[in-house]
Protein backbone atom coordinates (compact mmCIF):
# COMPACT_ATOMS: atom_id res chain seq x y z
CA UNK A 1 0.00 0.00 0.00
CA UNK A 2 1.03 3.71 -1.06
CA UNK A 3 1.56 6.36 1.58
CA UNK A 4 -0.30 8.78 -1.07
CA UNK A 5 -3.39 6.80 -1.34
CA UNK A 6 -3.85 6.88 2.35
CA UNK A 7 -3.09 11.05 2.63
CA UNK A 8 -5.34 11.33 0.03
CA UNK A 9 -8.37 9.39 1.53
CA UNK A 10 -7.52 11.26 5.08
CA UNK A 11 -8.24 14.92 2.35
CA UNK A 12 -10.86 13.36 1.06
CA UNK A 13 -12.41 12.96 4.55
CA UNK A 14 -12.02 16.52 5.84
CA UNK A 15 -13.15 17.48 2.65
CA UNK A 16 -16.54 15.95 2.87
CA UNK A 17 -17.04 16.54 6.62
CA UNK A 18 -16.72 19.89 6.21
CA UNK A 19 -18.51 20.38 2.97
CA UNK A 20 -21.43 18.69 4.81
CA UNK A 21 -21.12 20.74 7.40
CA UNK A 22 -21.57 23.56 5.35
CA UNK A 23 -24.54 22.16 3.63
CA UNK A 24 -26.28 21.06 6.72
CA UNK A 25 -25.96 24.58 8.20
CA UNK A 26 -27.28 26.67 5.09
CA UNK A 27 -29.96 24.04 4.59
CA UNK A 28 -31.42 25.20 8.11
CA UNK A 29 -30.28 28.82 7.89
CA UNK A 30 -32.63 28.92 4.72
CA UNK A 31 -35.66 26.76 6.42
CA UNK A 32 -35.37 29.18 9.68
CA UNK A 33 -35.68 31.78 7.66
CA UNK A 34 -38.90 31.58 6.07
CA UNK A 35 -41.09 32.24 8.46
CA UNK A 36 -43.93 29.60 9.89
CA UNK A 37 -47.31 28.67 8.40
CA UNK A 38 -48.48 30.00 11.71
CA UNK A 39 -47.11 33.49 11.09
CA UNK A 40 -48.58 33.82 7.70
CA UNK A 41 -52.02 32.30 9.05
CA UNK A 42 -51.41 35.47 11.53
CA UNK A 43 -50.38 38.32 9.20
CA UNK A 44 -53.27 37.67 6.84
CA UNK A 45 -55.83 37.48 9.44
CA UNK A 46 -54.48 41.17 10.92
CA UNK A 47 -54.54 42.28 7.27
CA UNK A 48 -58.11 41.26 6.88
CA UNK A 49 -58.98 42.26 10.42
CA UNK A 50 -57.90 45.79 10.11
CA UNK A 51 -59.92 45.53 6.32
CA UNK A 52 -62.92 45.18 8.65
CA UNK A 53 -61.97 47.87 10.77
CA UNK A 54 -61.01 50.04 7.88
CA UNK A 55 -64.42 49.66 6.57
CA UNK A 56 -68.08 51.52 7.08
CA UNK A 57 -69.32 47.93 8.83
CA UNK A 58 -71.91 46.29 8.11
CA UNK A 59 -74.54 48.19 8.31
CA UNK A 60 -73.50 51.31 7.50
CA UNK A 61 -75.01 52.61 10.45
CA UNK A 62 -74.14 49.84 12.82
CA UNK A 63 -74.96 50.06 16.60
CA UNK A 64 -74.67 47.74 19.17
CA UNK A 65 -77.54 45.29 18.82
CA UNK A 66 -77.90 45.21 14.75
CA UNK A 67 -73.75 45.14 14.38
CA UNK A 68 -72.84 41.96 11.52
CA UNK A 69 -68.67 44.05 10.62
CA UNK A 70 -67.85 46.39 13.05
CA UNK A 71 -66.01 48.88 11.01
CA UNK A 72 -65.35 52.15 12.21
CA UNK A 73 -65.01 54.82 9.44
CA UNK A 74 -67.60 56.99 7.84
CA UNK A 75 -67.43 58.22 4.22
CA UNK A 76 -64.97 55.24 3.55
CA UNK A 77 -61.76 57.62 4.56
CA UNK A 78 -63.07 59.40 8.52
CA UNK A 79 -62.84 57.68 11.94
CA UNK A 80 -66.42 57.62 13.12
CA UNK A 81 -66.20 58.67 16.84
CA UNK A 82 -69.79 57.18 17.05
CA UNK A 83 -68.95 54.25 16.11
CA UNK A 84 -65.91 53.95 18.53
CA UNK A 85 -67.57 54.58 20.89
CA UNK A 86 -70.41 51.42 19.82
CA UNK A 87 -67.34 49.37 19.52
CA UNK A 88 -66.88 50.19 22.99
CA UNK A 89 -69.85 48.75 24.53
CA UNK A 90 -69.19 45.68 22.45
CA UNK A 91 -67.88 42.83 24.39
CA UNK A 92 -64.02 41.69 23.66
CA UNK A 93 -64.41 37.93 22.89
CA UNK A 94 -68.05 38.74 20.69
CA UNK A 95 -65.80 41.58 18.81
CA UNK A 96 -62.94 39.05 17.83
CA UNK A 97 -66.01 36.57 16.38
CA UNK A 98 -67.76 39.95 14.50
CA UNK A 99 -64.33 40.85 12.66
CA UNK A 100 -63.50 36.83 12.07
CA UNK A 101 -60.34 35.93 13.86
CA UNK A 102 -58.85 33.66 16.51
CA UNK A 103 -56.22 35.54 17.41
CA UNK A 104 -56.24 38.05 20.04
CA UNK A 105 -55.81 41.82 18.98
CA UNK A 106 -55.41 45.53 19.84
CA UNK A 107 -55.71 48.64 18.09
CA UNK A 108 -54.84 52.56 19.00
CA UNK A 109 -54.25 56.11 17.17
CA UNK A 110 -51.69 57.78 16.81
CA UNK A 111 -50.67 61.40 15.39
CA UNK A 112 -46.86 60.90 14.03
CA UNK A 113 -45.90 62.26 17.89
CA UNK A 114 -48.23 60.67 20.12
CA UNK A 115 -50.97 58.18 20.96
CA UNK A 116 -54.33 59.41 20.87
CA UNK A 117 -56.80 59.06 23.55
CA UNK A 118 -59.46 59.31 21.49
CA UNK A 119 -62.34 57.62 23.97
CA UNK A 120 -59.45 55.05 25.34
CA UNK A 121 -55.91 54.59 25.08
CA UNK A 122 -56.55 51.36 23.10
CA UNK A 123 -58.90 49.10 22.01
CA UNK A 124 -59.51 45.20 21.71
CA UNK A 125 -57.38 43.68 24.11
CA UNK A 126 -57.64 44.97 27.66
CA UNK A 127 -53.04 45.83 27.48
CA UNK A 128 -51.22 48.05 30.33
CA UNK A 129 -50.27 51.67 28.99
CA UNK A 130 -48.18 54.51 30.53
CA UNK A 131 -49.22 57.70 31.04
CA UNK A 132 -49.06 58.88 27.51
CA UNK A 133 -51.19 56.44 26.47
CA UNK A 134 -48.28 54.18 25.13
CA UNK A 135 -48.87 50.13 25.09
CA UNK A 136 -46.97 47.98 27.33
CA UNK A 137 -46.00 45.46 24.77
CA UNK A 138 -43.28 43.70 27.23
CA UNK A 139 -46.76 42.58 29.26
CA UNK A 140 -48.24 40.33 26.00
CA UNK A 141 -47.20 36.54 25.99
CA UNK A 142 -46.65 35.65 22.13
CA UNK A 143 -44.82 33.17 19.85
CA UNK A 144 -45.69 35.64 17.02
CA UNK A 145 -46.60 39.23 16.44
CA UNK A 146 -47.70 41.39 13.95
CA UNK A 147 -47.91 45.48 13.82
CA UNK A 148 -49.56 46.92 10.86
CA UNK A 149 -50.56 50.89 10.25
CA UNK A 150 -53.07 52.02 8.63
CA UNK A 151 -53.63 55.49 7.88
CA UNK A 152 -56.98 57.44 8.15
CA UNK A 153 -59.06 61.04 8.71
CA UNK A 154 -59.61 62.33 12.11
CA UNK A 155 -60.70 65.63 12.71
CA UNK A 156 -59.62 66.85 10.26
CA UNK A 157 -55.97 65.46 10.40
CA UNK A 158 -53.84 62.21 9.37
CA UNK A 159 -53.61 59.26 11.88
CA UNK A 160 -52.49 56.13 11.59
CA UNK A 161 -54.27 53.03 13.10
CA UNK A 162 -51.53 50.73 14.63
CA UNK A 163 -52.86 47.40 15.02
CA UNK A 164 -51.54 45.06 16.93
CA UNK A 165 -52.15 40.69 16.79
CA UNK A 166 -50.91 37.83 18.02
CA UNK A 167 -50.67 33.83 18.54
């Protein structure tokens, strides 16, 4: 038997064990990556939840007992302090089934500078807020999260929606 045969099968060996380790470790870099079939389940149910909220509701002029979509604009572009203040009186757990999701959910205003305390600090989900009216995210238990803005009229002036959901 050669001595170069056997240096070249020791090469050979490195080689491999460290091209598979290589391989192995992209192949889960990539799959970690891509985020879950529960996150996606969870950012397209926020994007159609704040579509319902973003909307007139259904009806149009929706109150407590004849709500089917509780969506709070008026004129398709102004936040409806009326029907805030309907959404309200509606109970938590029967507004999550009236805008279809599982997942639990909150929503507030904001200016660009500031939350708005419009009726409340927030609404959905009962959360903790300072006393600027600020959310106390660090107090939610969550494998996944999801913030989307949405940007309407109010008196008169741009704010954005920030919706917040969870799983």
């Amino acid at each position: 038997m050669s001595r170069k045969a056997q240096v070249w099968t020791a090469d050979f060996i490195i080689a491999l064990a460290l091209f598979l380790i290589v391989a192995i470790t992209s192949i889960s870099l990539i799959i970690n990556a891509n985020p879950s079939d529960k996150y996606d389940e969870l950012y397209k149910d926020t994007v159609h939840l704040s579509g319902q909220l973003m909307s007139q509701g259904h009806p149009h002029e929706w109150d407590e007992d004849s709500v089917v979509i509780p969506g709070l604009l008026e004129n398709k572009t102004r936040l409806s302090t009326t029907k805030l203040e309907e959404y309200n009186k509606l109970n938590y757990n029967n507004t999550k089934n009236l805008l279809q999701t599982r997942h639990d959910y909150f929503f507030y205003f904001n200016d660009g500078r500031e939350t708005l305390n419009i009726t409340q600090c927030n609404y959905g989900y009962e959360i903790e807020t300072d006393a600027e009216c600020n959310p106390a995210l660090e107090s939610l238990n969550y494998d996944n999260l999801v913030r989307i803005e949405r940007i309407l009229i109010h008196d008169s002036k741009l704010v954005k929606m920030v919706i917040y959901s969870w799983n």
